[in-house]
N, C-alpha and C. Protein backbone atom coordinates (compact mmCIF):
# COMPACT_ATOMS: atom_id res chain seq x y z
N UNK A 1 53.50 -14.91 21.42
CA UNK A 1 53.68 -13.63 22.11
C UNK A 1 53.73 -13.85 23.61
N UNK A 2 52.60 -15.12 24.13
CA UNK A 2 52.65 -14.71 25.26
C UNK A 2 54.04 -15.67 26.00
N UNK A 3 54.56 -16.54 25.18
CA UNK A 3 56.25 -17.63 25.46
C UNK A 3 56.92 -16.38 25.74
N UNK A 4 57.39 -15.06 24.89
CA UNK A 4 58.47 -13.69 24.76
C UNK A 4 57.78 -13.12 26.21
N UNK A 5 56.85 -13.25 26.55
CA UNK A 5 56.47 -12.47 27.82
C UNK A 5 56.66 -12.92 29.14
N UNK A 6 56.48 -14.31 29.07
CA UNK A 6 56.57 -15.04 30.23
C UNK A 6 58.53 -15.13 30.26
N UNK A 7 59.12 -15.53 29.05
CA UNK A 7 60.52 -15.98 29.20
C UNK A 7 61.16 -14.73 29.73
N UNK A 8 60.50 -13.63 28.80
CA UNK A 8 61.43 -12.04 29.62
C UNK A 8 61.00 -11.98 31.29
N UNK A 9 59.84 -12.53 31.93
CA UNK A 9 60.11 -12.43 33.12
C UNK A 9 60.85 -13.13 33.94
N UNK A 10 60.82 -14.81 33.33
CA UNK A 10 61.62 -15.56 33.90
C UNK A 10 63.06 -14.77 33.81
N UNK A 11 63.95 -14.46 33.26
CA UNK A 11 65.32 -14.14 32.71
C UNK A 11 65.27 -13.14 34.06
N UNK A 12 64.47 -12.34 33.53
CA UNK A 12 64.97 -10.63 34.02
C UNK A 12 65.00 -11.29 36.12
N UNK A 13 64.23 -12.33 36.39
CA UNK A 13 63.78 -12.47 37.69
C UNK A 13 64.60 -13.44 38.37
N UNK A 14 65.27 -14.19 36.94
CA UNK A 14 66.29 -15.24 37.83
C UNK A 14 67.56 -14.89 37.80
N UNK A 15 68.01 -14.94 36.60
CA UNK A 15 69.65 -14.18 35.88
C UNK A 15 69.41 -12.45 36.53
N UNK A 16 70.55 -12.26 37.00
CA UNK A 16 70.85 -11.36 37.58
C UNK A 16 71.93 -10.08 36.91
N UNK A 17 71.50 -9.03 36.69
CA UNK A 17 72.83 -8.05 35.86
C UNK A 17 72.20 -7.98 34.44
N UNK A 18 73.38 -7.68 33.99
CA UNK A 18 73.64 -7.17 32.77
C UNK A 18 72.97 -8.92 31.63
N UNK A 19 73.83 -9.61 32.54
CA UNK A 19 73.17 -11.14 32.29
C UNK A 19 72.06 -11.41 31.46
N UNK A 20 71.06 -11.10 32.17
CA UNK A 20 69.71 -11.45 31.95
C UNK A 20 69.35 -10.72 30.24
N UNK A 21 70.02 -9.05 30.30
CA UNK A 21 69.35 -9.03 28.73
C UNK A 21 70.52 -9.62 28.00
N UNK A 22 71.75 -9.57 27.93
CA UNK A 22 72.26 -10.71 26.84
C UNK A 22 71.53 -11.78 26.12
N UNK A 23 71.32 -12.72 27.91
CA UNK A 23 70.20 -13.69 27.59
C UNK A 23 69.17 -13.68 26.37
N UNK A 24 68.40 -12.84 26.56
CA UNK A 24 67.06 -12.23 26.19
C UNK A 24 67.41 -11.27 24.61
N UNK A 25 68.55 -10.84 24.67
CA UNK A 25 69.17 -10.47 23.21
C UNK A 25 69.16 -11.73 22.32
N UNK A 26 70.10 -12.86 22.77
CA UNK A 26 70.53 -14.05 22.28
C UNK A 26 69.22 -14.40 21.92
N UNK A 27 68.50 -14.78 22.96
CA UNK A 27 66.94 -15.66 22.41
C UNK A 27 66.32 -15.18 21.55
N UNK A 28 66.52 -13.93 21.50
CA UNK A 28 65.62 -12.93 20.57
C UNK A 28 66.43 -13.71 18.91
N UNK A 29 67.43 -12.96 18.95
CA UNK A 29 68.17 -13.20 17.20
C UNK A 29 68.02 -14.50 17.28
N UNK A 30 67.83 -15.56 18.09
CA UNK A 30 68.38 -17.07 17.89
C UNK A 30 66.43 -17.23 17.23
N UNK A 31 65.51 -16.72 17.82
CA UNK A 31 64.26 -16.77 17.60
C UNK A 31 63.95 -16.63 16.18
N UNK A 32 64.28 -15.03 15.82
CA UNK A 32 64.19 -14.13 14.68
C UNK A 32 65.19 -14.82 13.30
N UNK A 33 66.25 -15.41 13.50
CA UNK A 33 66.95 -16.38 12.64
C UNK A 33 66.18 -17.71 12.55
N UNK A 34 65.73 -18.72 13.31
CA UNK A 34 64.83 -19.74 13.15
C UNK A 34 63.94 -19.30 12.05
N UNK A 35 62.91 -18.25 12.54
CA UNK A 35 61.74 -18.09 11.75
C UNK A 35 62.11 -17.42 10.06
N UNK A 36 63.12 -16.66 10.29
CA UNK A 36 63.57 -16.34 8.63
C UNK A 36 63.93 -17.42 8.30
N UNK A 37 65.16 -18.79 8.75
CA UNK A 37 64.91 -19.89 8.09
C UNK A 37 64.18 -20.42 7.74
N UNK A 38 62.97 -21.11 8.35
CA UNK A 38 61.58 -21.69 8.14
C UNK A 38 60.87 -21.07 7.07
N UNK A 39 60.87 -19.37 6.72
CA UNK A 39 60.07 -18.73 6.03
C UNK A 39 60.72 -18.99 4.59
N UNK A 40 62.12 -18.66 4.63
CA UNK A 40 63.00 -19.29 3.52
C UNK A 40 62.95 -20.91 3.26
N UNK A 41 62.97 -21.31 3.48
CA UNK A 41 63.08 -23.55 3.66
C UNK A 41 61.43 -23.55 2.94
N UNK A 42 60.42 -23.19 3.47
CA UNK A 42 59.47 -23.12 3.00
C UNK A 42 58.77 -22.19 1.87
N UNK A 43 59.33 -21.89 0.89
CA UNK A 43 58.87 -21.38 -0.26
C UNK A 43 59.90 -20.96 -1.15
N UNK A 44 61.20 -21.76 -0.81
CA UNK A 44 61.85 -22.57 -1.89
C UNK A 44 61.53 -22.45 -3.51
N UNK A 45 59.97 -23.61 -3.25
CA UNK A 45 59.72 -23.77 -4.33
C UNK A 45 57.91 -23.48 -4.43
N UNK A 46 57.77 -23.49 -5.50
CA UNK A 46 55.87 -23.16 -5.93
C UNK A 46 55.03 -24.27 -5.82
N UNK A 47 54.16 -23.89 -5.43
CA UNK A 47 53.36 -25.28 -5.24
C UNK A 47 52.89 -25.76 -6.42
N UNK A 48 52.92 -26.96 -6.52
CA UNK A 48 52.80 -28.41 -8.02
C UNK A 48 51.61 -29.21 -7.54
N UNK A 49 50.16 -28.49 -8.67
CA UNK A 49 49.18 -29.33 -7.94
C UNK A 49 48.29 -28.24 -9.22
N UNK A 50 47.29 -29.55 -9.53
CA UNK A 50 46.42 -29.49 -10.92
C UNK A 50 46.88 -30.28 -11.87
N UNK A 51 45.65 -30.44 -13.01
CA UNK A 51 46.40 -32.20 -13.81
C UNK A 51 47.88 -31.66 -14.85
N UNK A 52 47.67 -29.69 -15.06
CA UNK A 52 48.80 -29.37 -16.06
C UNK A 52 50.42 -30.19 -15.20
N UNK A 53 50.19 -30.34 -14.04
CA UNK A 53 51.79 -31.07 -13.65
C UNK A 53 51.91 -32.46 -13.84
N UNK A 54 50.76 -33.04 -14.39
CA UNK A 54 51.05 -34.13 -14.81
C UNK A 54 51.53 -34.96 -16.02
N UNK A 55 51.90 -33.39 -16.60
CA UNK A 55 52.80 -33.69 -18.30
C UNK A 55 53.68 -33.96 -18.63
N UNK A 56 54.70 -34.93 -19.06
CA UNK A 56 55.85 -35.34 -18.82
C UNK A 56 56.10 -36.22 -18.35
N UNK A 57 54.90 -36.62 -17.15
CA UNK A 57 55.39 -37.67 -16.01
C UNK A 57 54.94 -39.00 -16.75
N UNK A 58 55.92 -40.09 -16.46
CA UNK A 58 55.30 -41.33 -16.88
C UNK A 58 54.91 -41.94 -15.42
N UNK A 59 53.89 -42.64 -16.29
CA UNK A 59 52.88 -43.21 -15.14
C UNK A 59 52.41 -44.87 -15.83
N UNK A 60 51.75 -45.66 -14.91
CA UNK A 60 51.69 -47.05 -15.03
C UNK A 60 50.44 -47.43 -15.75
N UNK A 61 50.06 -48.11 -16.55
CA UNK A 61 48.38 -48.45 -16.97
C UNK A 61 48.02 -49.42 -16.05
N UNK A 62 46.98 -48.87 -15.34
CA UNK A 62 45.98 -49.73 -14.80
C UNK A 62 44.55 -50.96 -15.13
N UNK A 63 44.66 -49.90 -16.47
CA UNK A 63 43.22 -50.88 -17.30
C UNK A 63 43.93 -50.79 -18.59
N UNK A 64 43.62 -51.69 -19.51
CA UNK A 64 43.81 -52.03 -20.71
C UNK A 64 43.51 -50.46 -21.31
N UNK A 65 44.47 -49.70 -22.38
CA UNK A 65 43.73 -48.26 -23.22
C UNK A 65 44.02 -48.80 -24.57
N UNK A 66 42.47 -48.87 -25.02
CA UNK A 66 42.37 -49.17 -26.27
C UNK A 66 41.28 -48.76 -27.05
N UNK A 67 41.35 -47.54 -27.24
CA UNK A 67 42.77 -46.84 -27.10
C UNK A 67 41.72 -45.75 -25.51
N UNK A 68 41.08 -46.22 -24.86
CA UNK A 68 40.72 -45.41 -23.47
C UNK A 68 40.85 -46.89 -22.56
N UNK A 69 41.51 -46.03 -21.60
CA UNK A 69 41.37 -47.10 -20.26
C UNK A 69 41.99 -46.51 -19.23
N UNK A 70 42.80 -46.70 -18.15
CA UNK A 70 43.07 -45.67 -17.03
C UNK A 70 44.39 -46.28 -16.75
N UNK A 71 45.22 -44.75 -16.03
CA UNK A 71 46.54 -45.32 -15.88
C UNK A 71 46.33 -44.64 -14.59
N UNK A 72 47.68 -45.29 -13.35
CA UNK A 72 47.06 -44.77 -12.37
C UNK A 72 48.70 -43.49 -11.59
N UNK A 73 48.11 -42.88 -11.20
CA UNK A 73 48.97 -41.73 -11.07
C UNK A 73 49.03 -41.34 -9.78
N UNK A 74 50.42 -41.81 -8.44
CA UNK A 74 50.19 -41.21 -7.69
C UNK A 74 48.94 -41.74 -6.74
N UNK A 75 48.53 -43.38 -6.93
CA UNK A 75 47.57 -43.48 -6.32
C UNK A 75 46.60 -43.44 -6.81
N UNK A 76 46.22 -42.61 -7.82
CA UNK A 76 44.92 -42.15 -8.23
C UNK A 76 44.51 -42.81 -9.63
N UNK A 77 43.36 -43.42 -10.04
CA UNK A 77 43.09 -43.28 -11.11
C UNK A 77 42.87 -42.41 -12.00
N UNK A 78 43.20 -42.50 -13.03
CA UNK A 78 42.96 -41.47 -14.59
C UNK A 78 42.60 -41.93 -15.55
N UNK A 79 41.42 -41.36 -16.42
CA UNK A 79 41.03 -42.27 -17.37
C UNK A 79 42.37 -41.46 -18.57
N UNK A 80 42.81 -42.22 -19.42
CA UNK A 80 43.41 -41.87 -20.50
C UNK A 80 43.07 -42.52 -22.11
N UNK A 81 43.63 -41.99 -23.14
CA UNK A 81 43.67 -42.62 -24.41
C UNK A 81 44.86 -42.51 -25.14
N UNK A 82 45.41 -43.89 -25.48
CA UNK A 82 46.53 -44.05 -26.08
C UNK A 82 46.19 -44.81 -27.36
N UNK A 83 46.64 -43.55 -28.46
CA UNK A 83 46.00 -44.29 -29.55
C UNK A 83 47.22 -45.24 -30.27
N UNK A 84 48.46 -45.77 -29.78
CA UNK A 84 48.66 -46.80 -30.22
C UNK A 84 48.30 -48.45 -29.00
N UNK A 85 47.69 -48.22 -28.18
CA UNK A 85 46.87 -49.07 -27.22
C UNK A 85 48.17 -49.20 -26.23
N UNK A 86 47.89 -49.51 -24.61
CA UNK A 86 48.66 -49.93 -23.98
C UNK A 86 48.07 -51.39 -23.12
N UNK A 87 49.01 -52.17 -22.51
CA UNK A 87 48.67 -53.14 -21.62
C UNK A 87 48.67 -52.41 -20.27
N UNK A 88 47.61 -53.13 -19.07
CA UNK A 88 48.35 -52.98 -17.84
C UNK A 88 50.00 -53.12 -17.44
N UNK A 89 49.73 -52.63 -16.81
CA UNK A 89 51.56 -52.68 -15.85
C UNK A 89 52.71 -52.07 -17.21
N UNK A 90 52.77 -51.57 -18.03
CA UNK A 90 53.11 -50.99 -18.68
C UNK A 90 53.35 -49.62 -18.81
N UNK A 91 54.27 -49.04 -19.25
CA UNK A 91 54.60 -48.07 -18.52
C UNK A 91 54.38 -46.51 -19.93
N UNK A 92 53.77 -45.71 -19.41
CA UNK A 92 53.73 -44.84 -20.48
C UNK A 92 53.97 -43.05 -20.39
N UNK A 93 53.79 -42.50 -21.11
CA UNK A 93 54.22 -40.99 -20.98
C UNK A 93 52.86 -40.16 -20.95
N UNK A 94 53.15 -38.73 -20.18
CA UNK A 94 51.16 -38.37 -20.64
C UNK A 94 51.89 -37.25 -21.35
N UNK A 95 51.54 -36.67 -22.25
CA UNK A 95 51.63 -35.40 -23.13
C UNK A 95 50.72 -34.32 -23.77
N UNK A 96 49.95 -34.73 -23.16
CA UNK A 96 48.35 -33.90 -22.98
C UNK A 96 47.17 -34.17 -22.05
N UNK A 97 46.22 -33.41 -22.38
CA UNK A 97 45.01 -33.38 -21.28
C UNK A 97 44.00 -32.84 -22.01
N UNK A 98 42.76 -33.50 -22.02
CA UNK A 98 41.64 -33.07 -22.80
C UNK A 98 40.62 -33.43 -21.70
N UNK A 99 40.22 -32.20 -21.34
CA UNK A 99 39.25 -32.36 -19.76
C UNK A 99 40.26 -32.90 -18.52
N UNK A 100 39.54 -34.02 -18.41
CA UNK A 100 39.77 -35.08 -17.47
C UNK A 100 40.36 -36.37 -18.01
N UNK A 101 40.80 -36.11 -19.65
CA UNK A 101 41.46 -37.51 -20.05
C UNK A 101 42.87 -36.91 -20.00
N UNK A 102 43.75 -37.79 -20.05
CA UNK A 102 44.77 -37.74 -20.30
C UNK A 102 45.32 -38.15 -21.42
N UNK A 103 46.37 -37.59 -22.45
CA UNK A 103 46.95 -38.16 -23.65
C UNK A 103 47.91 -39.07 -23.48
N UNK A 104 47.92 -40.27 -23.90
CA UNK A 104 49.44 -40.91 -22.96
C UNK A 104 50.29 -41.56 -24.63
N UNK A 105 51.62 -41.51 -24.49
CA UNK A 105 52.20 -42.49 -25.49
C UNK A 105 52.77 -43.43 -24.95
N UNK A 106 53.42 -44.62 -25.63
CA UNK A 106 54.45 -45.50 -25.33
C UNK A 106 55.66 -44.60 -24.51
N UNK A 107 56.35 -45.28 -23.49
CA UNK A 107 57.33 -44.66 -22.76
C UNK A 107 58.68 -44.76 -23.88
N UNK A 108 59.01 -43.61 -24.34
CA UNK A 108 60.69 -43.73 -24.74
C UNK A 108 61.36 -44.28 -24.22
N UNK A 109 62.39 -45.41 -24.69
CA UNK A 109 62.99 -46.35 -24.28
C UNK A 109 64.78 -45.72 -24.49
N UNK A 110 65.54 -45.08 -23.50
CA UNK A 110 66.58 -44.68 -23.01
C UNK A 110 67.40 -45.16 -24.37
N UNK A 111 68.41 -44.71 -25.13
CA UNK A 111 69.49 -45.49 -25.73
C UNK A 111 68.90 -44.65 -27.21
């Protein structure tokens, strides 16, 4: 508020005429268009956050699951159980959530 206060004095005190509110028109819509972009650009989409977004996603095993051990997600550890067992560095699917475990299978193999 106080940038629109100070700039309308600068304008009105340097630019001379009719000039000065053009100016001050222009800055205005050029202002008022920025911020409807930004408001639009930013809520696009819904925010993705809690373990339900982690269904679907394949993720890496970190510890041996046999059939519990942890895969790591994003950085993070997760304990999971894969009841046909996985190795580290192996790559798997999660398809459920029971608490804080995760359900994981073998990753579907494309073809």
């Amino acid at each position: 508020m106080t940038f629109w206060i100070v700039l309308a004095l600068v304008v009105l005190h340097v630019v001379e005429g009719t000039w000065a509110l053009v100016l001050l028109g222009v800055t205005a819509v050029f202002e008022i268009s920025q911020t409807g972009f930004w408001l639009w650009y930013s809520s696009r989409r819904t925010a993705q956050v809690g373990a339900e977004t982690l269904l679907g996603r394949v993720v890496e095993v970190a510890q041996e699951c046999r059939p519990v051990g942890y895969v790591r997600v994003q950085g993070e550890l997760w304990r999971a159980r894969c009841a046909e067992g996985a190795r580290p560095g192996e790559r798997v699917l999660v398809t459920g959530r029971d608490g804080l475990t995760l359900e994981v299978v073998h990753e579907p193999h494309p073809g």
